[in-house]
C-alpha atoms as a PDB file:
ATOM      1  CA  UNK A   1      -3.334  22.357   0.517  1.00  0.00           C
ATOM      2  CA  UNK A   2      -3.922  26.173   0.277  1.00  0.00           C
ATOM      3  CA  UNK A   3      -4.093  26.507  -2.928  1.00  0.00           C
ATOM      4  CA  UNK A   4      -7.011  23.657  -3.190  1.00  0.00           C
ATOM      5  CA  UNK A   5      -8.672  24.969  -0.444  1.00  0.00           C
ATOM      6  CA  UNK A   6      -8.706  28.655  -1.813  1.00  0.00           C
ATOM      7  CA  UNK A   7     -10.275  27.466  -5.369  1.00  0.00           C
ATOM      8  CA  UNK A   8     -12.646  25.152  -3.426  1.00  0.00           C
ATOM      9  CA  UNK A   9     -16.350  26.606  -3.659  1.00  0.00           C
ATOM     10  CA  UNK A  10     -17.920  27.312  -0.268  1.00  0.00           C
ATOM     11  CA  UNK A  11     -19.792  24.105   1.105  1.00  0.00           C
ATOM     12  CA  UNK A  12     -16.977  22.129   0.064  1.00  0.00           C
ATOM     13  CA  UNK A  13     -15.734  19.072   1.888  1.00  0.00           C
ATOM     14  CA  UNK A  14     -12.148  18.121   2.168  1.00  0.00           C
ATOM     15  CA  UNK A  15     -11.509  14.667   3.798  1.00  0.00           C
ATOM     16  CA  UNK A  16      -7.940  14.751   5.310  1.00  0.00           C
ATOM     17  CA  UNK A  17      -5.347  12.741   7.554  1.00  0.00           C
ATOM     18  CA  UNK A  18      -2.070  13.457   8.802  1.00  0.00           C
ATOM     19  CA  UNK A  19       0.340  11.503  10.480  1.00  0.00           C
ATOM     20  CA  UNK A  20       1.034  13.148  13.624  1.00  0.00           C
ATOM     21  CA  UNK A  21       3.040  13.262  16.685  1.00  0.00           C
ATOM     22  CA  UNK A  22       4.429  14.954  20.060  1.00  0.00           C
ATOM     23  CA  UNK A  23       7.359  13.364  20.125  1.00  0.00           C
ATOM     24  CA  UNK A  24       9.450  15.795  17.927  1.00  0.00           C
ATOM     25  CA  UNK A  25      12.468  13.272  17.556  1.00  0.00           C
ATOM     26  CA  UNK A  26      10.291  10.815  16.643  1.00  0.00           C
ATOM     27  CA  UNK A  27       8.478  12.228  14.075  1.00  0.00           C
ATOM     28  CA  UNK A  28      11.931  13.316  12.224  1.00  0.00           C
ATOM     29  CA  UNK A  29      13.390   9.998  12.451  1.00  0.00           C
ATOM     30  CA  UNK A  30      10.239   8.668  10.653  1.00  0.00           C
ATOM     31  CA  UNK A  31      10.602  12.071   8.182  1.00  0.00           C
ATOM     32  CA  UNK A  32      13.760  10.866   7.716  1.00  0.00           C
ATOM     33  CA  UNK A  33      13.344   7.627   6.637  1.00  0.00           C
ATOM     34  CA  UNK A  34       9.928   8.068   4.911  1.00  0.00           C
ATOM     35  CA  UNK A  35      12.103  10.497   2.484  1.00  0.00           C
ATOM     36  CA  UNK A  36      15.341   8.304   2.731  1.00  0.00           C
ATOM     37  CA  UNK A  37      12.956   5.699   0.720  1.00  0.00           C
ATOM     38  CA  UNK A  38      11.693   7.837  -1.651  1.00  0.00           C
ATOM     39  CA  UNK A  39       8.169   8.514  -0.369  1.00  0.00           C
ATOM     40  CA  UNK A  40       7.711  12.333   0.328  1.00  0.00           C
ATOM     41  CA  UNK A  41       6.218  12.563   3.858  1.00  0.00           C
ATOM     42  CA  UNK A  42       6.100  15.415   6.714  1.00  0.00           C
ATOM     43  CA  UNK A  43       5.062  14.345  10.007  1.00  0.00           C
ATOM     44  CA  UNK A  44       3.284  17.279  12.000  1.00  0.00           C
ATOM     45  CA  UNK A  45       1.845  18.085  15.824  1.00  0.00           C
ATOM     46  CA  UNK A  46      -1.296  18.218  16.042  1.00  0.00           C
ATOM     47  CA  UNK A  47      -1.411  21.645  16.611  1.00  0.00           C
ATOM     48  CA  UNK A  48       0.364  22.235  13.437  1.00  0.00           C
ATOM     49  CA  UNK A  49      -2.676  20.108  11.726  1.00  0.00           C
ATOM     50  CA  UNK A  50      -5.033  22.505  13.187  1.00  0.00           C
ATOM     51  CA  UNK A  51      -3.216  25.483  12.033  1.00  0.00           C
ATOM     52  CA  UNK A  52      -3.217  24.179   8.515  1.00  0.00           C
ATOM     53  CA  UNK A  53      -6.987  23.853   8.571  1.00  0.00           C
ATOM     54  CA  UNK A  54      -7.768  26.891  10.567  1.00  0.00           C
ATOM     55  CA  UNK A  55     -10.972  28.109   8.969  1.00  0.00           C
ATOM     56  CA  UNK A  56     -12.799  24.610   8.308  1.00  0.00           C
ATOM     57  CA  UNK A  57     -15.628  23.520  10.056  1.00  0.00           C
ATOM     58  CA  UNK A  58     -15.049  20.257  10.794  1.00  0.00           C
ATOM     59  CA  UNK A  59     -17.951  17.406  10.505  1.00  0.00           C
ATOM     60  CA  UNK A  60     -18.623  15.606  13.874  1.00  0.00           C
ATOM     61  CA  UNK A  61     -16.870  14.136  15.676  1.00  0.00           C
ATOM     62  CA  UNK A  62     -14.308  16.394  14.402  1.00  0.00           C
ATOM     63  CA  UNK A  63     -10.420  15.643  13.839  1.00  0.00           C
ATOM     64  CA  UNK A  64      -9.325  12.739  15.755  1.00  0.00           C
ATOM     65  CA  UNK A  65      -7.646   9.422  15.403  1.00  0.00           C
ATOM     66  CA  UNK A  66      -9.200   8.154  11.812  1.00  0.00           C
ATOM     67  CA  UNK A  67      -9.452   4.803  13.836  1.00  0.00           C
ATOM     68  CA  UNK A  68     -12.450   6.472  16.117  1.00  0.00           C
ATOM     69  CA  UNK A  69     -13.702   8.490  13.094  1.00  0.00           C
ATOM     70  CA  UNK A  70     -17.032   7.185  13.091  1.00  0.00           C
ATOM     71  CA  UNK A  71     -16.738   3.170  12.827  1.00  0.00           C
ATOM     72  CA  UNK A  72     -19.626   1.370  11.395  1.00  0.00           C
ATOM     73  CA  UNK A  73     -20.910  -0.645  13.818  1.00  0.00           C
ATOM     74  CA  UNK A  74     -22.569  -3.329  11.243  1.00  0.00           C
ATOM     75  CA  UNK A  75     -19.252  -3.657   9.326  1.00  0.00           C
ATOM     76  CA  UNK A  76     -18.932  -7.412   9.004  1.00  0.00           C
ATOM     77  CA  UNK A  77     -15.889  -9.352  10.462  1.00  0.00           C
ATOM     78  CA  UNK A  78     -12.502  -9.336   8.745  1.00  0.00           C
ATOM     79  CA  UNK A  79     -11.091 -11.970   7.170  1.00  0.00           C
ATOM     80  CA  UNK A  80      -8.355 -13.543   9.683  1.00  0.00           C
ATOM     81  CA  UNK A  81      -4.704 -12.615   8.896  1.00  0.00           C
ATOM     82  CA  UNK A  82      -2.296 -14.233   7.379  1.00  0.00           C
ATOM     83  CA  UNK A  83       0.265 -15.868  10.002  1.00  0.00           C
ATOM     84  CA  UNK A  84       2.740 -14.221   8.677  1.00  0.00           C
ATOM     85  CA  UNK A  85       1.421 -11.082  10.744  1.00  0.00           C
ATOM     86  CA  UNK A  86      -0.130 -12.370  13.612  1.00  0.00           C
ATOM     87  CA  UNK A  87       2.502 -11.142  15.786  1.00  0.00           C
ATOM     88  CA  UNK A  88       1.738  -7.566  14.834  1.00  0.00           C
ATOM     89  CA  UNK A  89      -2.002  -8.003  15.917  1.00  0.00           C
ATOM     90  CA  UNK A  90      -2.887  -5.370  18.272  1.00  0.00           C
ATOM     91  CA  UNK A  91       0.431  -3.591  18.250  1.00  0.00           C
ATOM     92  CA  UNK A  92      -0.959  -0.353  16.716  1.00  0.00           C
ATOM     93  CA  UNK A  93      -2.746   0.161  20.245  1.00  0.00           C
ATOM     94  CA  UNK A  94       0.387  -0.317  22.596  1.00  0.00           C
ATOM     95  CA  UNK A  95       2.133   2.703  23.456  1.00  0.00           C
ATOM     96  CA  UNK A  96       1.994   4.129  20.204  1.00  0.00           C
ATOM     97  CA  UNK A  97       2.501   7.817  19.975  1.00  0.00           C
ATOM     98  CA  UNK A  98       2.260   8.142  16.566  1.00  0.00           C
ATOM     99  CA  UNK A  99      -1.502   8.891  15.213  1.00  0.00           C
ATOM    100  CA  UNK A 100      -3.281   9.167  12.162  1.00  0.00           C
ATOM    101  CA  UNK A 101      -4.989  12.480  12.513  1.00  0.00           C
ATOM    102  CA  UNK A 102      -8.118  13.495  10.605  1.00  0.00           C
ATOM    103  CA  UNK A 103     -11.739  13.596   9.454  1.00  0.00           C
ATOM    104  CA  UNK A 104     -13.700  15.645   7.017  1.00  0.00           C
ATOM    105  CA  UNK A 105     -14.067  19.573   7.189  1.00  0.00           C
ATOM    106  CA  UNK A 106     -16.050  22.104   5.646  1.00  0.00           C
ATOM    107  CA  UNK A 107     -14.970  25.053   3.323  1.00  0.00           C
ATOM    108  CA  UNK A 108     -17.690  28.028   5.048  1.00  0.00           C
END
């Protein structure tokens, strides 16, 4: 990410997300298997994320959960889900302490 960032002209924009957690364990057991299936992943605390874009200016509202990052209000309605993952409908929101961390920043 450095290495973009430092051959990024000033004014640049850099739209990023991270999955993050605080629950250390947690976030190497999903490391862990992320890797295990082939798919190169680090999970990070959020203060970690903000290390790694210390610098940026970030556009409002800032770096948060990408699911608050400015919805559109006049998106239309979805199209239902299939049955076969109804069950999982609102499970994202229950006592989930794993986030998708991010927005867009600003090289100065």
């Amino acid at each position: 990410l450095r290495t973009i960032l430092d051959r990024a002209a000033p004014g640049s924009h850099l739209a990023f997300s991270q999955a993050v957690t605080e629950n250390i364990a947690r976030g190497a057991d999903l490391q862990a298997r992320m890797t295990g299936a082939g798919i190169p992943w680090q999970t990070r605390r959020r203060a970690e994320v903000d290390a790694l874009l210390d610098g940026l200016i970030p556009v409002d509202p800032g770096l948060v959960d990408v699911e608050d990052w400015r919805p559109d209000p006049n998106q239309p309605p979805l199209a239902p889900a299939p049955v076969e993952i109804e069950q999982f409908l609102g499970a994202s929101k229950l006592g989930r302490d794993f986030r998708e961390y991010g927005g867009v920043l600003k090289k100065p």
